[in-house]
N, C-alpha and C. Protein backbone atom coordinates (compact mmCIF):
# COMPACT_ATOMS: atom_id res chain seq x y z
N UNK A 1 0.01 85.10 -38.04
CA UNK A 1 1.36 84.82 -37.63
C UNK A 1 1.44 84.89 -36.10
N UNK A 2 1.90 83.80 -35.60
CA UNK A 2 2.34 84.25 -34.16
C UNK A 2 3.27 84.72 -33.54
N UNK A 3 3.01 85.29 -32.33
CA UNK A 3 4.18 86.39 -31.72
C UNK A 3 5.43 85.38 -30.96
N UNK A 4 5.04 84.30 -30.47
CA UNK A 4 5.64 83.35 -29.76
C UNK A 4 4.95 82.44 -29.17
N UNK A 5 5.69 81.44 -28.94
CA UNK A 5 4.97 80.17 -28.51
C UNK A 5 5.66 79.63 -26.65
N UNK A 6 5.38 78.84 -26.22
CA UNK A 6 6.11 78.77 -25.33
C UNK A 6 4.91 77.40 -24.80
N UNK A 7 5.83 76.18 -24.22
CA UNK A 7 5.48 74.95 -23.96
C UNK A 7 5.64 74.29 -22.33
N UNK A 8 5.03 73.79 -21.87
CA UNK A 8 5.66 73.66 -20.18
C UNK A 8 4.77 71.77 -20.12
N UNK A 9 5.82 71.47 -19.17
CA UNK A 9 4.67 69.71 -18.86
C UNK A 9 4.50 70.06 -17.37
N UNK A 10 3.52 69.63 -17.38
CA UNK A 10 2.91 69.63 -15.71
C UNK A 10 2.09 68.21 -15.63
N UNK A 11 2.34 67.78 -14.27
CA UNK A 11 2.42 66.24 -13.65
C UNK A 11 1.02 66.70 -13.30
N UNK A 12 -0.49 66.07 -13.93
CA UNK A 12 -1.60 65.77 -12.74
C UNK A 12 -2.48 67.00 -13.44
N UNK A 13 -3.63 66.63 -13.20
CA UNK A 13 -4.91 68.03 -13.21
C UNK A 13 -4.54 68.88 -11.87
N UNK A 14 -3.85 68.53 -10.92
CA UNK A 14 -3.62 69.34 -9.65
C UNK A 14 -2.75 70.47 -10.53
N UNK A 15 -1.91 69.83 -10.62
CA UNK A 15 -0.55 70.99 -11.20
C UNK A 15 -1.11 72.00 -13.02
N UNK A 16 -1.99 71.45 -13.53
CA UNK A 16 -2.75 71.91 -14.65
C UNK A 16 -4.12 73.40 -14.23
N UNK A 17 -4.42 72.66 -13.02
CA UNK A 17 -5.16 73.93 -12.62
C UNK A 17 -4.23 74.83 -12.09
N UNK A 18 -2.92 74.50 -11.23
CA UNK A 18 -2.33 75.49 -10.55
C UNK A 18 -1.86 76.71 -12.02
N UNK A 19 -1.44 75.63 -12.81
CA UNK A 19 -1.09 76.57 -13.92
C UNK A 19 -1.76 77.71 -14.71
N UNK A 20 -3.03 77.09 -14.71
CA UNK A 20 -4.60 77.74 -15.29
C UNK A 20 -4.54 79.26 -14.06
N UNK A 21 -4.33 78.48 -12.81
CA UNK A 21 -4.81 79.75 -12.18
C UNK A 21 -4.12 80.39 -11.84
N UNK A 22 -2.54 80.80 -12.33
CA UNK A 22 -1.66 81.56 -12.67
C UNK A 22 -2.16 82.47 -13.46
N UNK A 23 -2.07 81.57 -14.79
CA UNK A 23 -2.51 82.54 -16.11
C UNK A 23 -3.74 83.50 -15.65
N UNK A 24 -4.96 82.76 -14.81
CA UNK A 24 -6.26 83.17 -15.18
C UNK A 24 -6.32 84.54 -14.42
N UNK A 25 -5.04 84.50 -13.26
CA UNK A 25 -4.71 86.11 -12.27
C UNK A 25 -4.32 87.06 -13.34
N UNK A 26 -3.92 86.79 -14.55
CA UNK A 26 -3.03 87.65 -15.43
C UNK A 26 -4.23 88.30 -16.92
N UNK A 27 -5.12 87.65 -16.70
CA UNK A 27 -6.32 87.73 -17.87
C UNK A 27 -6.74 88.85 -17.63
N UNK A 28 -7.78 89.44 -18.70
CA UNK A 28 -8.24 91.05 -18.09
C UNK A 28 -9.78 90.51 -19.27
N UNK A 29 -10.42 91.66 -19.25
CA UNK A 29 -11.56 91.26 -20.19
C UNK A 29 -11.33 91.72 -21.87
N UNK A 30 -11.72 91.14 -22.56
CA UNK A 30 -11.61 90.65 -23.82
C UNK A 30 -10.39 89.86 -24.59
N UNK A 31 -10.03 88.59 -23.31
CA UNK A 31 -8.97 87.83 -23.89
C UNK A 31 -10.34 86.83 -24.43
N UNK A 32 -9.41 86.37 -25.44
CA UNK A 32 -9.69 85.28 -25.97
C UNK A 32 -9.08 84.20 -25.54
N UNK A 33 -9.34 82.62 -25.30
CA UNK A 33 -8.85 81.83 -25.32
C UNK A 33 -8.82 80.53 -26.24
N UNK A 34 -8.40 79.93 -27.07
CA UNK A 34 -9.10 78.90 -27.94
C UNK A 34 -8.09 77.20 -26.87
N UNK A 35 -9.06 76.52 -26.28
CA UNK A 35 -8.71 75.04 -26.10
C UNK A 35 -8.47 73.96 -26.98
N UNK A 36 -7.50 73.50 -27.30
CA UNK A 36 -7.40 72.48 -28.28
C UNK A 36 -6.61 70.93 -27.32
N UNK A 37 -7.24 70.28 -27.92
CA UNK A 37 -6.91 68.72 -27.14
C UNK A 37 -7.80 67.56 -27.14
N UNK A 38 -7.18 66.74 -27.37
CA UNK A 38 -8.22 65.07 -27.07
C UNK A 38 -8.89 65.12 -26.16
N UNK A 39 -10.03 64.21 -26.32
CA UNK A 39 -11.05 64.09 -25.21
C UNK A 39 -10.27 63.38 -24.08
N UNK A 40 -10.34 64.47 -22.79
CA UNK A 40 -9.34 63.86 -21.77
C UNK A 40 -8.23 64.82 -21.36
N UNK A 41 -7.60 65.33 -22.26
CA UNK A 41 -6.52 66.03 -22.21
C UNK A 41 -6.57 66.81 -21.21
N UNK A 42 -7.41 67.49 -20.19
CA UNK A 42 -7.60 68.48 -19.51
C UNK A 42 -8.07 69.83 -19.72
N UNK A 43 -8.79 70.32 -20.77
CA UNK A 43 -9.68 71.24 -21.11
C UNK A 43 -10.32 71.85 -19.76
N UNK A 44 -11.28 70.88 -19.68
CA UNK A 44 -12.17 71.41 -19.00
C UNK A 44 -11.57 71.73 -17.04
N UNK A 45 -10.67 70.98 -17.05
CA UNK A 45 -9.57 71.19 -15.61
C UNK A 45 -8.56 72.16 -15.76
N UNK A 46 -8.07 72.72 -16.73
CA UNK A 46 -7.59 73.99 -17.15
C UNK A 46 -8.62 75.12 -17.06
N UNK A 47 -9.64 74.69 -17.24
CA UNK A 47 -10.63 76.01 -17.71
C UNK A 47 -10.78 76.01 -15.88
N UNK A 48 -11.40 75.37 -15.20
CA UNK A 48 -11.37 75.36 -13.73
C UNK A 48 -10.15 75.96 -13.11
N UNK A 49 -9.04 75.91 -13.43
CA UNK A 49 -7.99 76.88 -13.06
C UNK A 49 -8.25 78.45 -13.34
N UNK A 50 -8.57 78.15 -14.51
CA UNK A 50 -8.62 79.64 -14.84
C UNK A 50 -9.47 80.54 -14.04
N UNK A 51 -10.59 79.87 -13.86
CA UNK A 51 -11.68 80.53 -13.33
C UNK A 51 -11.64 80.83 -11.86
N UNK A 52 -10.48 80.14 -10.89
CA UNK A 52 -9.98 80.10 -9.61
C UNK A 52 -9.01 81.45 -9.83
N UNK A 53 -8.24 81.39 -10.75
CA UNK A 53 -7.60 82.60 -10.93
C UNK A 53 -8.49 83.99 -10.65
N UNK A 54 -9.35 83.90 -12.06
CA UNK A 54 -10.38 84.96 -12.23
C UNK A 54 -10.73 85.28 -11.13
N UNK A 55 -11.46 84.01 -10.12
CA UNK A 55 -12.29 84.50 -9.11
C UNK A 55 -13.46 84.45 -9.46
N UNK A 56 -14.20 84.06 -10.68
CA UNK A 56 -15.39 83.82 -11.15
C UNK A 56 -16.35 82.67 -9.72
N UNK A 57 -17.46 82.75 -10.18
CA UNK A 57 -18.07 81.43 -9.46
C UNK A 57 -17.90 80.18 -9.76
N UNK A 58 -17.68 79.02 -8.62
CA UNK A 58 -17.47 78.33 -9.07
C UNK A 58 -18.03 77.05 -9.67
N UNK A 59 -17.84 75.65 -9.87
CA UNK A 59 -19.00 74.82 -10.50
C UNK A 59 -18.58 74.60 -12.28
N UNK A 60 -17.78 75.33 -13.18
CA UNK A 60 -16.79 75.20 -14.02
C UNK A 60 -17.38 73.31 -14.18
N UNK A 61 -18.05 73.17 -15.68
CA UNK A 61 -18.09 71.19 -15.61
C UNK A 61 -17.73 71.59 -17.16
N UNK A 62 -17.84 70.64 -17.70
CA UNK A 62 -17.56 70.63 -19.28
C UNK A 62 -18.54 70.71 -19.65
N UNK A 63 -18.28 71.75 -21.21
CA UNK A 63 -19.12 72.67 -21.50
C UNK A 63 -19.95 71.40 -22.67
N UNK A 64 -19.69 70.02 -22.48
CA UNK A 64 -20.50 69.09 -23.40
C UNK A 64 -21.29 69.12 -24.29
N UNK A 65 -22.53 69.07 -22.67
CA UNK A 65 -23.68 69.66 -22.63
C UNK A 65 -24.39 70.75 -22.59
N UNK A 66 -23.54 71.88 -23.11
CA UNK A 66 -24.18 73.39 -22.87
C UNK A 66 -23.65 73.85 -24.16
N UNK A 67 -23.67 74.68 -24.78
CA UNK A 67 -23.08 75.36 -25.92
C UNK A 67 -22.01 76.44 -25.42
N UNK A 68 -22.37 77.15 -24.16
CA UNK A 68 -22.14 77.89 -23.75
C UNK A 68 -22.62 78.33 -21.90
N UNK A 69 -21.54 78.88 -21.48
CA UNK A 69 -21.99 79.06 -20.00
C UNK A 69 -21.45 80.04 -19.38
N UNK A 70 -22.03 80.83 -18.90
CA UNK A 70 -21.38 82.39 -18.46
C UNK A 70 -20.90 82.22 -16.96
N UNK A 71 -19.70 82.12 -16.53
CA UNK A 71 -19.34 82.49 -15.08
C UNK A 71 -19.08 83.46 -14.47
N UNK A 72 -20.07 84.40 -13.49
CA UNK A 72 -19.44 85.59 -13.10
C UNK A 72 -18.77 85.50 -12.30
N UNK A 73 -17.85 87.34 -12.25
CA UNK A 73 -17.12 86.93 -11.57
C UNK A 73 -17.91 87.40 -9.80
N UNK A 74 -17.28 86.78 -8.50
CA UNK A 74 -17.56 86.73 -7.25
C UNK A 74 -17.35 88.19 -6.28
N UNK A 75 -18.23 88.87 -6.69
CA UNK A 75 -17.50 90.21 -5.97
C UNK A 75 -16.79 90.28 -4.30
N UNK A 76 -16.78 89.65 -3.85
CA UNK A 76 -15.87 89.17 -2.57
C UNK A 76 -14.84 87.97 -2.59
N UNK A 77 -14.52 87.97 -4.03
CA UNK A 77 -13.63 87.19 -4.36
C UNK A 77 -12.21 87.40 -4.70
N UNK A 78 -11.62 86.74 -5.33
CA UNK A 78 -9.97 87.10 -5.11
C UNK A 78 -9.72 88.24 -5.90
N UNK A 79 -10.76 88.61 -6.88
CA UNK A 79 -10.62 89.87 -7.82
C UNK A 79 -12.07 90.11 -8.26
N UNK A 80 -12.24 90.79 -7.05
CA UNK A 80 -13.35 91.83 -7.18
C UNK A 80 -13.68 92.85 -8.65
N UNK A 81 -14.55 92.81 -9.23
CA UNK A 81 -14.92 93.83 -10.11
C UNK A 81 -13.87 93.26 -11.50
N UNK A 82 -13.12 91.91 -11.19
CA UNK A 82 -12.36 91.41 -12.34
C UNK A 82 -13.81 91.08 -13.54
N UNK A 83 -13.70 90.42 -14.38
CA UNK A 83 -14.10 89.94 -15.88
C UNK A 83 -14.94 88.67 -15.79
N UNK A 84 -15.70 88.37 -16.43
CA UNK A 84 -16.63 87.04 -15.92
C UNK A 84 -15.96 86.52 -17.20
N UNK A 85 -16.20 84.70 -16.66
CA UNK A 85 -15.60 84.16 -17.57
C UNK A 85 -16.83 83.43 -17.93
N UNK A 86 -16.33 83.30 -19.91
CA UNK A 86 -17.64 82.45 -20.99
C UNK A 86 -16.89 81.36 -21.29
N UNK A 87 -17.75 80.08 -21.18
CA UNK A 87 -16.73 79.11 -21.47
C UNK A 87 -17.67 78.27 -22.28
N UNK A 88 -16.93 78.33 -23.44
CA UNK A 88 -17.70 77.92 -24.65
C UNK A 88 -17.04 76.19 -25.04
N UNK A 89 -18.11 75.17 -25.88
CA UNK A 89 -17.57 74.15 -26.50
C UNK A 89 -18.31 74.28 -27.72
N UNK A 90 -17.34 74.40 -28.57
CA UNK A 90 -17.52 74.37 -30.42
C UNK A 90 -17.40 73.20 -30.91
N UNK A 91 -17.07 72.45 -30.13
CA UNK A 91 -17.06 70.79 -30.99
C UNK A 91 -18.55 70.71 -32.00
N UNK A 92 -19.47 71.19 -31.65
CA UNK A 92 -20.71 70.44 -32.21
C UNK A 92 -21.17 71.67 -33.44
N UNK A 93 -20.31 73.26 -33.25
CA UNK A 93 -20.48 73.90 -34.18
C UNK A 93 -19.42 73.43 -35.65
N UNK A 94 -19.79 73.79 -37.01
CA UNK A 94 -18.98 73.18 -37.78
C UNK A 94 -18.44 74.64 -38.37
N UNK A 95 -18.94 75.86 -37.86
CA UNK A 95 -18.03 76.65 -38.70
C UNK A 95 -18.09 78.05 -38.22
N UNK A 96 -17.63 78.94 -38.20
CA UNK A 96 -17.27 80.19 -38.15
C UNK A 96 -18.86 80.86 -37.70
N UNK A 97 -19.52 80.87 -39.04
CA UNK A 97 -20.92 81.37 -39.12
C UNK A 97 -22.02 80.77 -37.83
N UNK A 98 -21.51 79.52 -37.74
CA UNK A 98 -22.55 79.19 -36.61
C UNK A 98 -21.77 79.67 -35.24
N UNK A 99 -20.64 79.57 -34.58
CA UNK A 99 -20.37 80.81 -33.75
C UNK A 99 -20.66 81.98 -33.75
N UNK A 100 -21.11 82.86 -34.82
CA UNK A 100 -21.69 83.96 -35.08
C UNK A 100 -23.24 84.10 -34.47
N UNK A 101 -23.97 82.46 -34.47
CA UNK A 101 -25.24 82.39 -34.40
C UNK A 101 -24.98 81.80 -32.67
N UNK A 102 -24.22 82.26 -32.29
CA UNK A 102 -24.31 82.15 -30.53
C UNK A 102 -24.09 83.01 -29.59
N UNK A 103 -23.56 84.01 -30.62
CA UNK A 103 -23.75 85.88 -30.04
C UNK A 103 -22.79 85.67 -29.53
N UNK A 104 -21.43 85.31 -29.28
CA UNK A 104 -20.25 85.82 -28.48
C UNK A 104 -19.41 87.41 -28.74
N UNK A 105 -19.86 87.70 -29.73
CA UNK A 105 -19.53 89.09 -29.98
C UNK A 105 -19.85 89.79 -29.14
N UNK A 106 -21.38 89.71 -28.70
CA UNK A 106 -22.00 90.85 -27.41
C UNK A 106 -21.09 90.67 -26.27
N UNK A 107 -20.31 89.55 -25.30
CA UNK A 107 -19.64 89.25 -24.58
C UNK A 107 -17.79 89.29 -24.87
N UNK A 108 -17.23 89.26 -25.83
CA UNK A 108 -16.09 88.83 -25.82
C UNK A 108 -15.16 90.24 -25.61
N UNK A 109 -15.69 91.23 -25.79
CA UNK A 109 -15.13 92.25 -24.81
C UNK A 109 -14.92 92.91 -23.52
N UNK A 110 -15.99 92.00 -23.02
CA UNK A 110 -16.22 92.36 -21.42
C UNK A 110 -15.84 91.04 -20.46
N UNK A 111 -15.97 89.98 -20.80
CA UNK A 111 -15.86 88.95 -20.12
C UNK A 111 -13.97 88.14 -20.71
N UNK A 112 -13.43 87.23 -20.17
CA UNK A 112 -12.69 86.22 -20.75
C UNK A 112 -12.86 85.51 -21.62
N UNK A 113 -13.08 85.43 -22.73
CA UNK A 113 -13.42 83.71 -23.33
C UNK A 113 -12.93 82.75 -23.38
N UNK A 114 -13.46 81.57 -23.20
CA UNK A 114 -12.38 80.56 -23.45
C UNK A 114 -13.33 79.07 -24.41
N UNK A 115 -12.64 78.58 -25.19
CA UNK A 115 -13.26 78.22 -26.44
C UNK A 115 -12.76 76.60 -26.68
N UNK A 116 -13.50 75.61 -26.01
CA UNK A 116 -12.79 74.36 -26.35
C UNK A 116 -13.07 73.97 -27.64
N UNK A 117 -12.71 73.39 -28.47
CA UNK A 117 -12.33 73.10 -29.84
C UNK A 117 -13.05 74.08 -30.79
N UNK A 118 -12.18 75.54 -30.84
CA UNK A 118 -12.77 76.24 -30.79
C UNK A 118 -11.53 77.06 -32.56
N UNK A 119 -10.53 75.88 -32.89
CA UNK A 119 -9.31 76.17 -33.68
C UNK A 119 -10.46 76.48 -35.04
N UNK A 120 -9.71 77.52 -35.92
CA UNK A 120 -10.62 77.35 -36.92
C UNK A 120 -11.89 78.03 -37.12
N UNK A 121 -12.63 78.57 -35.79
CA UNK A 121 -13.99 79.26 -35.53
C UNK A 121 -14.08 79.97 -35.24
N UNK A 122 -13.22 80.61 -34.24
CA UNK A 122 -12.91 81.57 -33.04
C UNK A 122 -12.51 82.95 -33.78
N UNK A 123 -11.35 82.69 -34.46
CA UNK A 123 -10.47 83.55 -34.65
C UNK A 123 -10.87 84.97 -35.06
N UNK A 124 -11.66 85.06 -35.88
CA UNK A 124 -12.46 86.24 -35.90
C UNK A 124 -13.15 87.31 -34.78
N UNK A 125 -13.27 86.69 -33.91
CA UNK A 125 -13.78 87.49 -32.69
C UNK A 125 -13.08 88.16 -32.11
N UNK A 126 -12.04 88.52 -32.18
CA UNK A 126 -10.68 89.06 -31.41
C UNK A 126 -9.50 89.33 -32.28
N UNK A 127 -8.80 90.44 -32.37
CA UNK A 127 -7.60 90.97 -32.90
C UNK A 127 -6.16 90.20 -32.29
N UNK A 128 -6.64 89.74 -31.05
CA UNK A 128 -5.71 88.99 -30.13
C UNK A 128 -6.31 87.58 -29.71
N UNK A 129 -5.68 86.48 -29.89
CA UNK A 129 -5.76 85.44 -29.15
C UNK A 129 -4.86 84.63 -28.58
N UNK A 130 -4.83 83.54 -27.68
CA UNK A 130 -3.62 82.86 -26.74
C UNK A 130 -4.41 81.65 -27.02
N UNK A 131 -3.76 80.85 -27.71
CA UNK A 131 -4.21 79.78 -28.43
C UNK A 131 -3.09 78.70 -27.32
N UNK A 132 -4.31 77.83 -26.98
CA UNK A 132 -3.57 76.66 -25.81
C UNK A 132 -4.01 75.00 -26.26
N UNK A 133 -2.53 74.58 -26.44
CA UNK A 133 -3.30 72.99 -26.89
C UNK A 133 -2.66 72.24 -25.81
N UNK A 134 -3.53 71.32 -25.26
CA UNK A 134 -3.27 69.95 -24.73
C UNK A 134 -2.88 68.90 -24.68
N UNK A 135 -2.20 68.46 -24.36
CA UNK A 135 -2.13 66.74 -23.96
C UNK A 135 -1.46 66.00 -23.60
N UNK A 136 -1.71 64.78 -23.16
CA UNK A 136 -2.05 64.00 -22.04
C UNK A 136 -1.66 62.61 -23.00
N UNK A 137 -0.72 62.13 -21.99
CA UNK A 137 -0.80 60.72 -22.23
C UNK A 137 -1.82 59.57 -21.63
N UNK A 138 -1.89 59.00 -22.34
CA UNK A 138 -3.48 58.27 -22.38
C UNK A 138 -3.08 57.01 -22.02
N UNK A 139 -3.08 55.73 -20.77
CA UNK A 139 -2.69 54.58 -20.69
C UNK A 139 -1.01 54.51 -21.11
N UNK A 140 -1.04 53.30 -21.84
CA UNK A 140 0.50 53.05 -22.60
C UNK A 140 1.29 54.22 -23.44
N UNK A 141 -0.15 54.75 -23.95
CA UNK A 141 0.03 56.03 -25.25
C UNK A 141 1.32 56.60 -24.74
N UNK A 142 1.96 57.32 -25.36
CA UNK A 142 2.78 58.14 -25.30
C UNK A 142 2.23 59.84 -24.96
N UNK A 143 3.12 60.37 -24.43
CA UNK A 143 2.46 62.00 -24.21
C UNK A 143 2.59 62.47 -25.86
N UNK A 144 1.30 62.93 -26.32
CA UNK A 144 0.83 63.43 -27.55
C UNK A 144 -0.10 61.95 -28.62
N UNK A 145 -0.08 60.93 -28.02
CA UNK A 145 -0.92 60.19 -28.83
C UNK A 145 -2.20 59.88 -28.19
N UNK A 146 -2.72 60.83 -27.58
CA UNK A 146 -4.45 60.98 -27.00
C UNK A 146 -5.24 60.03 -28.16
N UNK A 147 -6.40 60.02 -27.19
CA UNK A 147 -7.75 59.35 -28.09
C UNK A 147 -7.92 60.94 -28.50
N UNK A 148 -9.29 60.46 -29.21
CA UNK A 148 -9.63 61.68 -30.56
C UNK A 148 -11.75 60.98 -30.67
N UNK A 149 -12.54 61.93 -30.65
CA UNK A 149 -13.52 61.61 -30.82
C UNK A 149 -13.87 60.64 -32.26
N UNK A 150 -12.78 60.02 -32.76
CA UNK A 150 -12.97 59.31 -33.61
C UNK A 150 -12.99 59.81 -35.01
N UNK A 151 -12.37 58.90 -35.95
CA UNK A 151 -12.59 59.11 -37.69
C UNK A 151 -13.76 59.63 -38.54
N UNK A 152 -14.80 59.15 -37.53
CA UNK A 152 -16.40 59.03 -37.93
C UNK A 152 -17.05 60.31 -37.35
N UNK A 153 -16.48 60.93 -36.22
CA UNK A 153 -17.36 61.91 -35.79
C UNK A 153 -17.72 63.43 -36.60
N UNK A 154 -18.55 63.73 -35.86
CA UNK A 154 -19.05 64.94 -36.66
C UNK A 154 -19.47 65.51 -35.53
N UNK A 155 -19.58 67.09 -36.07
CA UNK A 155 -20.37 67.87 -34.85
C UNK A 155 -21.82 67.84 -34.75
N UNK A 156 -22.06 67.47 -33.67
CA UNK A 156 -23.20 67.24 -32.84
C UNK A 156 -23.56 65.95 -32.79
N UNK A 157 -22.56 65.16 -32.96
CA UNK A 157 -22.63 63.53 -32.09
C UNK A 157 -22.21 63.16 -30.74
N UNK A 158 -22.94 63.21 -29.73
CA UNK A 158 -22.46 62.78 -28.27
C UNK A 158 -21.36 62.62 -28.27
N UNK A 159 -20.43 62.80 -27.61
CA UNK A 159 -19.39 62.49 -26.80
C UNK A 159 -19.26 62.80 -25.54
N UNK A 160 -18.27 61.52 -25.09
CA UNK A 160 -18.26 61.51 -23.77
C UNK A 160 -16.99 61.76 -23.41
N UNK A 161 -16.39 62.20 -21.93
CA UNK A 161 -15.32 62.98 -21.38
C UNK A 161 -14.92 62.29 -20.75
N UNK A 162 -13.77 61.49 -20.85
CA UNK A 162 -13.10 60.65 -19.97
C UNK A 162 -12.47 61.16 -18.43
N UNK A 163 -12.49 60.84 -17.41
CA UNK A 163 -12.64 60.77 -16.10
C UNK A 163 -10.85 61.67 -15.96
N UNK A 164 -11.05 63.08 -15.57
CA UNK A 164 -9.72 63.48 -16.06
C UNK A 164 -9.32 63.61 -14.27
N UNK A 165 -9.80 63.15 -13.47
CA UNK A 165 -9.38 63.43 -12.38
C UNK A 165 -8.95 62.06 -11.60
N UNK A 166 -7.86 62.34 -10.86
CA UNK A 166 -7.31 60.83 -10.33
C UNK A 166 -6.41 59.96 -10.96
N UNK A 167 -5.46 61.17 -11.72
CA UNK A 167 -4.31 60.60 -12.24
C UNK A 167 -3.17 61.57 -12.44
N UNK A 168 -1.75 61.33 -12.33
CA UNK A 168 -0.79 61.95 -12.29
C UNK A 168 0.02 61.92 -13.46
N UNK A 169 -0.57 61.88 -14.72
CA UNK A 169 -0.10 61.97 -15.79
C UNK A 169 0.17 63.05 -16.06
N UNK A 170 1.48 62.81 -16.77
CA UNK A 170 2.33 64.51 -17.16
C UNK A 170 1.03 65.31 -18.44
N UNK A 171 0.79 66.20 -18.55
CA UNK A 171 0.35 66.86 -19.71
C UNK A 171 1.17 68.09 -19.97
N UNK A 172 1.32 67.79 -21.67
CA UNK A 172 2.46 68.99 -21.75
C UNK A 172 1.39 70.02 -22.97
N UNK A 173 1.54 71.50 -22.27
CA UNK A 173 0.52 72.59 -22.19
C UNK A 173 1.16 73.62 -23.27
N UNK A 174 0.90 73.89 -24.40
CA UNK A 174 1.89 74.81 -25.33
C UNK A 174 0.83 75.73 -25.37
N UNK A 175 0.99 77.03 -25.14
CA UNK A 175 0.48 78.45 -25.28
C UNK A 175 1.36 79.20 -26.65
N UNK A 176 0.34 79.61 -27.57
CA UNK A 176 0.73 80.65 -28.47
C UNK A 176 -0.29 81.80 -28.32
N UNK A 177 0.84 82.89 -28.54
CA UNK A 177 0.21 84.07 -28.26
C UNK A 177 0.14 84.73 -29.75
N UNK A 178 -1.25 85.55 -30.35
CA UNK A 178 -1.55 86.03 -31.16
C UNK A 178 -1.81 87.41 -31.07
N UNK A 179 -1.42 88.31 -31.76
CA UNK A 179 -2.19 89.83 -31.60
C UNK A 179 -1.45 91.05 -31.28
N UNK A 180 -2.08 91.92 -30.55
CA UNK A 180 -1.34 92.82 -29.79
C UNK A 180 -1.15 93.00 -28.67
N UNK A 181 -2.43 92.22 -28.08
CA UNK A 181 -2.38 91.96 -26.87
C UNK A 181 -1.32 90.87 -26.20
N UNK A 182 -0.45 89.99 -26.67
CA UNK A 182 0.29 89.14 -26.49
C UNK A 182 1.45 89.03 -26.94
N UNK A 183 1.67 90.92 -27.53
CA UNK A 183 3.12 90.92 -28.50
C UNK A 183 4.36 90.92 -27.37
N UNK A 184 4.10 91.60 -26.05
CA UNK A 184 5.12 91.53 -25.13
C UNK A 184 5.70 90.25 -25.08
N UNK A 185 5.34 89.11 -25.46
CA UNK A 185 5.59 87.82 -24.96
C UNK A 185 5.17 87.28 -23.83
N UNK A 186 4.95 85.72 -23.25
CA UNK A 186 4.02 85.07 -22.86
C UNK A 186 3.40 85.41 -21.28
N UNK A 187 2.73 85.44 -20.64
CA UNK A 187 2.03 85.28 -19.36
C UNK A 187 3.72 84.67 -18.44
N UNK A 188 3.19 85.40 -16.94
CA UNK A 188 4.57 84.80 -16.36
C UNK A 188 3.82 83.54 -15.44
N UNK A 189 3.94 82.51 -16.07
CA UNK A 189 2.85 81.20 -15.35
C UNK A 189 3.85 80.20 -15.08
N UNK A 190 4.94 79.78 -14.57
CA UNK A 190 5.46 78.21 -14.73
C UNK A 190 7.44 78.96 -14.40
């Protein structure tokens, strides 16, 4: 059950990271994060906010090609001795058990997590989560009718990440908060 939800639109990946790196000043270690959104939506430019927040190192690309990627955080950075951030993509895992077989347990108490298509897999790792979905109007599309890796896909078929930078499209950003950690109600971001 969730504690509350709360929704905001922001114009541009500029204004999507500013938002990210609101929240990401407010994170501590063992948040969870789960990313949900079309290919495009801004995942991976949210997660780059966050990590500006954190103060982690930077270099933040989409987690595509990696299963997983640990960012520490910068000890002469905006928050010294803050939480390193893990930034995971589950698209290509199909279930619960195979997140299990990527060891985030050893990390998800000490570091941030953050989990792109991660609905469905995650949830077990944490008593608390802040579940964030995306999206982005796509061309003509309307805001909420994104592309989608297709009818046919499955996990662990290539996909590719459409060019999320160099456009001022509104994306509207809904945060739900899960747990105990998020019973106060939402992050003060927007």
């Amino acid at each position: 059950m969730s504690e509350w939800t709360r929704t905001l639109t922001v114009d541009g990946p500029g204004r999507t990271q500013e938002l990210a790196e609101r929240l990401g000043r407010q994170l501590r270690a063992g948040d969870l994060l789960v990313l949900t959104g079309e290919l495009g939506a801004g995942k991976t430019t949210f997660t780059q906010g966050l990590g500006r927040g954190l103060g982690v190192r930077p270099g933040i690309i989409s987690p595509t090609f990696v299963l997983v990627r640990r960012h520490p955080n910068v000890p002469d950075g905006p928050r010294p001795g803050g939480p390193d951030l893990v930034h995971v993509d589950a698209y290509r895992l199909g279930s619960a058990a195979e997140v299990d077989d990527i060891d985030l347990e050893d990390t998800v108490d000490t570091a941030v997590t953050v989990v792109e298509w991660g609905a469905g897999k995650v949830e077990h790792l944490a008593e608390s989560r802040l579940e964030i979905v995306l999206e982005r109007a796509v061309g003509a599309a309307p805001l909420g009718a994104g592309t989608s890796p297709g009818p046919d896909a499955t996990p662990g078929d290539p996909i590719e990440d459409p060019d999320e930078d160099g456009d001022d499209e509104p994306r509207r950003i809904t945060l739900t908060g899960f747990g105990p950690r998020w019973a106060d109600g939402p992050p003060t971001i927007g």
